[in-house]
C-alpha atoms as a PDB file:
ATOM      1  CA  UNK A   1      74.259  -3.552 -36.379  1.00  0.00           C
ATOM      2  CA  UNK A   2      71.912  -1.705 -34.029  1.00  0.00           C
ATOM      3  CA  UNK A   3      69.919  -4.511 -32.383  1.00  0.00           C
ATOM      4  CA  UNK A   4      65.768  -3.886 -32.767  1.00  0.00           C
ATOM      5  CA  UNK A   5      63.801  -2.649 -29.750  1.00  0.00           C
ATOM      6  CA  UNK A   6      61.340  -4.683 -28.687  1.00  0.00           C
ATOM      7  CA  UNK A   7      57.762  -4.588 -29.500  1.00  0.00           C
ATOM      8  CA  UNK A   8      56.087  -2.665 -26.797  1.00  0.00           C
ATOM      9  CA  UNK A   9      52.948  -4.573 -28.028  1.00  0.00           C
ATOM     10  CA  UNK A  10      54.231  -7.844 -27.173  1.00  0.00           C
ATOM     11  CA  UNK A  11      56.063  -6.829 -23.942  1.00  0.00           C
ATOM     12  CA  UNK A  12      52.341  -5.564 -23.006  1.00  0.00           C
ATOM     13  CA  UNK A  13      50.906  -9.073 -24.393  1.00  0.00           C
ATOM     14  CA  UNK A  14      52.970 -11.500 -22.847  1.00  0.00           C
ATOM     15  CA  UNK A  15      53.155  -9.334 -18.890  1.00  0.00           C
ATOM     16  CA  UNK A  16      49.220  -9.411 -19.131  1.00  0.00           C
ATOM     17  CA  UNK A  17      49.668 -12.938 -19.689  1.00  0.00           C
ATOM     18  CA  UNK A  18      52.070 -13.713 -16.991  1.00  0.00           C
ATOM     19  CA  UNK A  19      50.002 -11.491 -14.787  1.00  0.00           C
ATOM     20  CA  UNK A  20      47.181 -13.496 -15.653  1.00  0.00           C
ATOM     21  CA  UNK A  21      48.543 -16.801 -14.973  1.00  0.00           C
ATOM     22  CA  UNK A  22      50.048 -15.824 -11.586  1.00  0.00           C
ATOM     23  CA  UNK A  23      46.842 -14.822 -10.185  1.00  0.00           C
ATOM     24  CA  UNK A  24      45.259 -17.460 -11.122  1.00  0.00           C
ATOM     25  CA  UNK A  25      47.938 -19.659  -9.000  1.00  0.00           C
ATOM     26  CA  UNK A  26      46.640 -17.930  -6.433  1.00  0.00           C
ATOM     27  CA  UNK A  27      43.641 -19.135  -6.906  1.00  0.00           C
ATOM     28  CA  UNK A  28      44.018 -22.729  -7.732  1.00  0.00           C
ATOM     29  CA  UNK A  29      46.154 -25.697  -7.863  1.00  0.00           C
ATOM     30  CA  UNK A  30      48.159 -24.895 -11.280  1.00  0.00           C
ATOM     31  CA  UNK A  31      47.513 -28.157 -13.037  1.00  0.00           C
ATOM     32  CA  UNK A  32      43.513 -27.047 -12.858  1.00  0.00           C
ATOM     33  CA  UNK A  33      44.619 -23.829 -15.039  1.00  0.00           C
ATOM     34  CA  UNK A  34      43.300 -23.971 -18.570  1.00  0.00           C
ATOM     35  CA  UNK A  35      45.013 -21.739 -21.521  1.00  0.00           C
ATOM     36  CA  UNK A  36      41.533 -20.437 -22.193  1.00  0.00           C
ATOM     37  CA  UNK A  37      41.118 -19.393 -18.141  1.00  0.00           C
ATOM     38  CA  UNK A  38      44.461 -17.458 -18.493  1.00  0.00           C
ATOM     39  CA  UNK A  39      43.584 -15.590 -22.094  1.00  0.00           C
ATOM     40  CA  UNK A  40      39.505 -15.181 -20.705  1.00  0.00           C
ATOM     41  CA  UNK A  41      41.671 -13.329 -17.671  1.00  0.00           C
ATOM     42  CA  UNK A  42      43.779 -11.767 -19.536  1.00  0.00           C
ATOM     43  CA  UNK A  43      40.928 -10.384 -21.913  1.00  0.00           C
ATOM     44  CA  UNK A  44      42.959 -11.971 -25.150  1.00  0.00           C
ATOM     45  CA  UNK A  45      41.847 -14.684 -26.940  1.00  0.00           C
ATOM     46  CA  UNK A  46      43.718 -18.021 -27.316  1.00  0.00           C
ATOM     47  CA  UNK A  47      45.031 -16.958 -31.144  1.00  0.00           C
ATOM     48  CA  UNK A  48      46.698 -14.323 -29.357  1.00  0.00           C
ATOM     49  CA  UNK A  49      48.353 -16.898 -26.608  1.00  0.00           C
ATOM     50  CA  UNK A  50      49.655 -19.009 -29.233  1.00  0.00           C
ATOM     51  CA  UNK A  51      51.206 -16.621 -31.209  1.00  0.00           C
ATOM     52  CA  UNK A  52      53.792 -15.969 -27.984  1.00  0.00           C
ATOM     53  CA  UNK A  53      53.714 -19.536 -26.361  1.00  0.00           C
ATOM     54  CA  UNK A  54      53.017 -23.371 -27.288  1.00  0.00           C
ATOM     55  CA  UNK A  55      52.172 -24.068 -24.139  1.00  0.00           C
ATOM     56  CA  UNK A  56      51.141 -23.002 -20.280  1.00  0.00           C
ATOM     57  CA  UNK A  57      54.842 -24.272 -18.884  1.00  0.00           C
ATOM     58  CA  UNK A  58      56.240 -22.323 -21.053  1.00  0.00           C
ATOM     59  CA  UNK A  59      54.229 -19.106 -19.994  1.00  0.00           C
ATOM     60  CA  UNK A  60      54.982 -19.697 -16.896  1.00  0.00           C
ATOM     61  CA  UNK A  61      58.879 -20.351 -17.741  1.00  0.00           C
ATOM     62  CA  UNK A  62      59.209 -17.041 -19.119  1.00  0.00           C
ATOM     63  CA  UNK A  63      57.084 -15.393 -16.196  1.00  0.00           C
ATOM     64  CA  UNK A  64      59.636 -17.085 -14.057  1.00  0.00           C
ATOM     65  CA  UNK A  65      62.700 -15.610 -15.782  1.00  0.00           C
ATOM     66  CA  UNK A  66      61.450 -12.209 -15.683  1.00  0.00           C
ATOM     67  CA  UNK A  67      61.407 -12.328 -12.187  1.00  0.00           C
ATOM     68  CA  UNK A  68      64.786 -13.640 -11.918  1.00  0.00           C
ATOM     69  CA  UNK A  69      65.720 -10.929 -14.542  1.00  0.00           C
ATOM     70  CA  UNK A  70      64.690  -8.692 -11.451  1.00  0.00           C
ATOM     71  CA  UNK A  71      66.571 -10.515  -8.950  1.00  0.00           C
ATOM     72  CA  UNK A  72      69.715 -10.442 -10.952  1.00  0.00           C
ATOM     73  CA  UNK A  73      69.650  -6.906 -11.479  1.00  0.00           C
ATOM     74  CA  UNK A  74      69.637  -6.529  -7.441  1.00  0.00           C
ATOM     75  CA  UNK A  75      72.619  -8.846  -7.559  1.00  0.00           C
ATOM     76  CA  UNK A  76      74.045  -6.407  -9.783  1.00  0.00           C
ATOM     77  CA  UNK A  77      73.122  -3.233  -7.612  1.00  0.00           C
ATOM     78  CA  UNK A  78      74.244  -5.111  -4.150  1.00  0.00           C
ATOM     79  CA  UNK A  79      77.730  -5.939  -5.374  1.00  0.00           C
ATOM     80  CA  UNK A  80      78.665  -5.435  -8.449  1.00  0.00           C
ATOM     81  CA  UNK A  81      82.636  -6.122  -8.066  1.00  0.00           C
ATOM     82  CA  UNK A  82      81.887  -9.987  -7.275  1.00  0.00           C
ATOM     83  CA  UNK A  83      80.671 -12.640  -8.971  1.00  0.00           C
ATOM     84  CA  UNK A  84      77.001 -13.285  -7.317  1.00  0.00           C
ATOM     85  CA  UNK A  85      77.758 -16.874  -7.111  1.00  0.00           C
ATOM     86  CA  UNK A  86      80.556 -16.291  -4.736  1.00  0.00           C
ATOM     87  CA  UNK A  87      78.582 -13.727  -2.788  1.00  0.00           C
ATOM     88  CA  UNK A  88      77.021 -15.052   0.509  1.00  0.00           C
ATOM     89  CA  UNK A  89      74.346 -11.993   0.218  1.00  0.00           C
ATOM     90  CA  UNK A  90      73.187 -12.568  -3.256  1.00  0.00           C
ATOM     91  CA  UNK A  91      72.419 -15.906  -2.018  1.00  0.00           C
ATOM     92  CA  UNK A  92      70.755 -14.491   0.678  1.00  0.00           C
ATOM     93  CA  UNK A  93      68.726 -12.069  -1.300  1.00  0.00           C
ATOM     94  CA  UNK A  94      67.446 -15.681  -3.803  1.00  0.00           C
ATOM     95  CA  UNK A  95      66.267 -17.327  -0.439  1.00  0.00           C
ATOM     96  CA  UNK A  96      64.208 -14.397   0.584  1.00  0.00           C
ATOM     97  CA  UNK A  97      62.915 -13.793  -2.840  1.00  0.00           C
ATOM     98  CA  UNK A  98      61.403 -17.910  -2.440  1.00  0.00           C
ATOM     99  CA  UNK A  99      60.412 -17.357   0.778  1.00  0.00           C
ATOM    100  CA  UNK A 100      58.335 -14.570  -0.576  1.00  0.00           C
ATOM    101  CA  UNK A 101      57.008 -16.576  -3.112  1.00  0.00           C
ATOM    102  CA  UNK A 102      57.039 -20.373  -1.342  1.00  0.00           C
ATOM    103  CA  UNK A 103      53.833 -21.125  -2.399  1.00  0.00           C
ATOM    104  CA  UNK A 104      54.756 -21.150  -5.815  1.00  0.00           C
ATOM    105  CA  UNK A 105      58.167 -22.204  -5.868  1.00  0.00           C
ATOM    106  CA  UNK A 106      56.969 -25.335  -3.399  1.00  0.00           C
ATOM    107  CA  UNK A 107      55.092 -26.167  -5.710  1.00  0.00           C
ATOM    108  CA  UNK A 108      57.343 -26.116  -8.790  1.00  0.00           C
ATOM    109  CA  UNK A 109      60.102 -27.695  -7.049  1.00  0.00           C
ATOM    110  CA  UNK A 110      57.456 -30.703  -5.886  1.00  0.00           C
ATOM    111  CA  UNK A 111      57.150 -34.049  -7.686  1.00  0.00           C
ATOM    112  CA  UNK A 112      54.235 -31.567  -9.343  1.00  0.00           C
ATOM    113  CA  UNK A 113      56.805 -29.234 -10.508  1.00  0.00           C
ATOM    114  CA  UNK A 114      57.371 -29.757 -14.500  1.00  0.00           C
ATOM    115  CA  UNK A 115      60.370 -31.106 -15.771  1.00  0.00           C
ATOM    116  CA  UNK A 116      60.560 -28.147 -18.527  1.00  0.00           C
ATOM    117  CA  UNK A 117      60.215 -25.700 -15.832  1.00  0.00           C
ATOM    118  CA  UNK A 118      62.791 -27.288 -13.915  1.00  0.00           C
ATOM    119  CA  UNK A 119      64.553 -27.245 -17.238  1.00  0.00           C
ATOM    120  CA  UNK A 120      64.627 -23.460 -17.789  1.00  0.00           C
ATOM    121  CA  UNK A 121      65.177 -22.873 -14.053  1.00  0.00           C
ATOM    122  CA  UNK A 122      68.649 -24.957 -13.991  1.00  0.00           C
ATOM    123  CA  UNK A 123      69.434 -23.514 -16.893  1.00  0.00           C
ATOM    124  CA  UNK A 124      68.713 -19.488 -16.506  1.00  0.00           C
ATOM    125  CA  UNK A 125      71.027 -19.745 -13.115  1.00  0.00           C
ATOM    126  CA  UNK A 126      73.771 -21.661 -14.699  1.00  0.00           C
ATOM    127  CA  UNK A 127      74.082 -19.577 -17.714  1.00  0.00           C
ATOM    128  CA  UNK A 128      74.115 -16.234 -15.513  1.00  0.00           C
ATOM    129  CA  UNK A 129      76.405 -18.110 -13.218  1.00  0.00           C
ATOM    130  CA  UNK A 130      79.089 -19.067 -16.311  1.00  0.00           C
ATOM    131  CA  UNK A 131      78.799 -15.292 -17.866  1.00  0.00           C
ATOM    132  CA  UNK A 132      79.910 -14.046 -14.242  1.00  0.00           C
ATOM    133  CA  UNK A 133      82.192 -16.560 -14.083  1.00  0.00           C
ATOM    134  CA  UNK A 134      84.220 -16.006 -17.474  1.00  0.00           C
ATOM    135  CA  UNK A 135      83.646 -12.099 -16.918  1.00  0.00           C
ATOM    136  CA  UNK A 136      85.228 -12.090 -13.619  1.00  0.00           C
ATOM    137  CA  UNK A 137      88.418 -13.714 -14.991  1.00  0.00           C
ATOM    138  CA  UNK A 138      91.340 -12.711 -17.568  1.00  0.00           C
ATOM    139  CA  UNK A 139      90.760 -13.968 -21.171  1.00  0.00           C
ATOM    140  CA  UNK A 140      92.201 -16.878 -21.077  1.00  0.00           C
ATOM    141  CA  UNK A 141      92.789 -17.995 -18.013  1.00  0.00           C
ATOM    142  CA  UNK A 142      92.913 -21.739 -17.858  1.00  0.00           C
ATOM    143  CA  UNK A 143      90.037 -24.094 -15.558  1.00  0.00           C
ATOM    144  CA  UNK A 144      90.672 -27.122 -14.471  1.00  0.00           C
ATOM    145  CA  UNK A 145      87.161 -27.966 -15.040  1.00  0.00           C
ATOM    146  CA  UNK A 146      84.672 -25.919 -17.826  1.00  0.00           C
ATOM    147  CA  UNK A 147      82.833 -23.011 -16.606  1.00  0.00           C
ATOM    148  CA  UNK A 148      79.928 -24.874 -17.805  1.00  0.00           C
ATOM    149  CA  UNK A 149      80.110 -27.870 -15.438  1.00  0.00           C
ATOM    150  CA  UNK A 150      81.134 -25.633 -12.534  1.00  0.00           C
ATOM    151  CA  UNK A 151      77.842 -23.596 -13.224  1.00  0.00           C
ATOM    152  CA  UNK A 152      75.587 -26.488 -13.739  1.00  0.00           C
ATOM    153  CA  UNK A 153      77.110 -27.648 -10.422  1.00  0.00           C
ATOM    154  CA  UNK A 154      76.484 -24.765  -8.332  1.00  0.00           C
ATOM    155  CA  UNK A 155      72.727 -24.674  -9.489  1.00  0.00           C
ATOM    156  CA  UNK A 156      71.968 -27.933  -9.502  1.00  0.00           C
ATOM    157  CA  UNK A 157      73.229 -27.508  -5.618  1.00  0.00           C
ATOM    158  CA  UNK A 158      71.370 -24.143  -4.798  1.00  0.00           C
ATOM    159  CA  UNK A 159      68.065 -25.696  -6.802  1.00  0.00           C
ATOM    160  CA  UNK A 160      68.532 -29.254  -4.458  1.00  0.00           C
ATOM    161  CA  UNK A 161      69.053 -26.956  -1.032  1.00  0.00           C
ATOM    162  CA  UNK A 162      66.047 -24.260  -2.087  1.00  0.00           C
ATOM    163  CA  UNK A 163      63.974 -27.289  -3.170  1.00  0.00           C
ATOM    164  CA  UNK A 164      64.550 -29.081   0.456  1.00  0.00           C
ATOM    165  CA  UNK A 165      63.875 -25.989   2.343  1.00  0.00           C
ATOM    166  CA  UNK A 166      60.691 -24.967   0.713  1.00  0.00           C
ATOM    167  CA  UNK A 167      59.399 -29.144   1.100  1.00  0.00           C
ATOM    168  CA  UNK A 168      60.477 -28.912   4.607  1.00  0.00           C
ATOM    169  CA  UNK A 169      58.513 -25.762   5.496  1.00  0.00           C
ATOM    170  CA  UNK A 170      61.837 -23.531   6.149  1.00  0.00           C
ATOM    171  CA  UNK A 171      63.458 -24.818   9.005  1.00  0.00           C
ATOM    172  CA  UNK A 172      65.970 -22.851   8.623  1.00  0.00           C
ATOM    173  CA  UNK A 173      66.070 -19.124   7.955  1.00  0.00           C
ATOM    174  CA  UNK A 174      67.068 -17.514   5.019  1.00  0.00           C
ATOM    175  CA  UNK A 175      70.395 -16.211   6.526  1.00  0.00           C
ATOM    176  CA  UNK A 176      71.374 -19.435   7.695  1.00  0.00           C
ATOM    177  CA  UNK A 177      70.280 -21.331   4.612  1.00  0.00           C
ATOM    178  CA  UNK A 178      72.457 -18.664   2.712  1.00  0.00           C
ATOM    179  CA  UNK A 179      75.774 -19.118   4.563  1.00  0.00           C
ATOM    180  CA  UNK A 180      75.439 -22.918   4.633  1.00  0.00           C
ATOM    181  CA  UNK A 181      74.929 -22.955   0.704  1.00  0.00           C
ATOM    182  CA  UNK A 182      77.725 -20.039   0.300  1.00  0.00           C
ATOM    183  CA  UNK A 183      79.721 -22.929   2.160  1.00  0.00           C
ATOM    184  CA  UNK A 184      78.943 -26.392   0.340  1.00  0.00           C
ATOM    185  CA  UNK A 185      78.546 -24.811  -2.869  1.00  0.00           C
ATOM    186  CA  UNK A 186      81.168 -22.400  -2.935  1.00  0.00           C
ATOM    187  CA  UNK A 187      84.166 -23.273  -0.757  1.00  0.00           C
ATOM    188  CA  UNK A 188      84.413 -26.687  -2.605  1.00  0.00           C
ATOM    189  CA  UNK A 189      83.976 -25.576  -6.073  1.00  0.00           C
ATOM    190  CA  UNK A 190      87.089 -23.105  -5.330  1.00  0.00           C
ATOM    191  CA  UNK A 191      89.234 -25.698  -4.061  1.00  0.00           C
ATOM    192  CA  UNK A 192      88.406 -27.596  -7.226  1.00  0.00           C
ATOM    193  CA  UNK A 193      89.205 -24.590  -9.365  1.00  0.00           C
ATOM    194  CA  UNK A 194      92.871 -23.908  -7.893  1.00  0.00           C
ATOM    195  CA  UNK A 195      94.087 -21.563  -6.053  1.00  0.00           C
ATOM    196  CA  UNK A 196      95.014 -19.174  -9.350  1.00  0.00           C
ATOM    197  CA  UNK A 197      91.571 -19.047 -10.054  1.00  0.00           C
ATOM    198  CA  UNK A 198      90.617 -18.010  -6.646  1.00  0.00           C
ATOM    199  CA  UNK A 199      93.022 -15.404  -6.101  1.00  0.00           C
ATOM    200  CA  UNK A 200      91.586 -13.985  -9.053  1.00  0.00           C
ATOM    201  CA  UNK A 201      87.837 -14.072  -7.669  1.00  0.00           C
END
């Protein structure tokens, strides 16, 4: 079965109301945003919001995602033989892409930050992380631990390091912060997985 395009009508919807929302983050403190300020931006009216979201987190959780859709896809491009979880420069490229957007991301990661957006974030890097995972190995090939808590591991640890950075005004930079997280994260969670799996990665 031939899977159905997507509307072009709500792709165009929902990015002016991303768009929307992001600028007015850049404006003020996020909690201050009302639905009706981002549809009265937007030029839609609040019928129209609700028939793509129930609420401003999650707006802002799929905003979020599509921009992670476009970090992924450099992941892809930069090396596309190797799992981006066990690649010290796609972690590199997802410090630079918060650095370039700390303001928001210090603020979603703060006791501020919403637990559903924290949610969706967790999730959305743990279920790209598992895909590469299982698609990087044989069928078959046994873990000694799922792929799922191996994923939820790794970005529960790159969300607790990116989280400490941004609240700490980036000590550290982004090449630094990527080799140290290609190390805790990484290097363990191999060990852990055996040294069949490994060989295979």
């Amino acid at each position: 079965m031939t899977k159905a395009k997507p509307d072009r009508r709500v792709i165009r919807t929902r990015r002016m109301l991303r768009e929307a929302l992001f600028a007015l983050m850049g404006e003020q403190s996020y909690e201050s945003i009302t639905i009706q300020a981002v549809t009265d931006r937007a030029d839609l009216n609040r019928a129209t919001f609700y028939l793509h979201y129930g609420s401003k987190d999650e707006l802002l959780a799929d905003g979020l995602e599509a921009s992670f859709d476009e970090l992924v896809a450099e992941f892809d491009e930069l090396s596309p033989e190797k799992p981006a979880w066990n690649d010290v420069s796609s972690i590199l490229l997802t410090f630079r892409h918060t650095a370039d957007h700390a303001d928001l991301y210090k603020m979603l990661l703060s006791e501020r930050g919403s637990s559903y957006i924290v949610f969706r974030i967790l999730n959305y890097t743990a279920e790209y992380g598992r895909k590469q995972l299982q698609d990087s190995l044989p069928p078959g090939t046994p873990l000694p631990v799922t792929a799922d808590l191996v994923c939820h591991h790794l970005a529960g640890s790159l969300f607790a390091l990116l989280s400490w950075w941004l609240q700490n005004d980036m000590p550290y930079t982004p090449e630094y912060m990527a080799g140290i997280t290609h190390r805790l994260g990484i290097e363990g969670t191999i060990a852990v997985l055996g040294e069949t799996v490994n060989a295979k990665l």
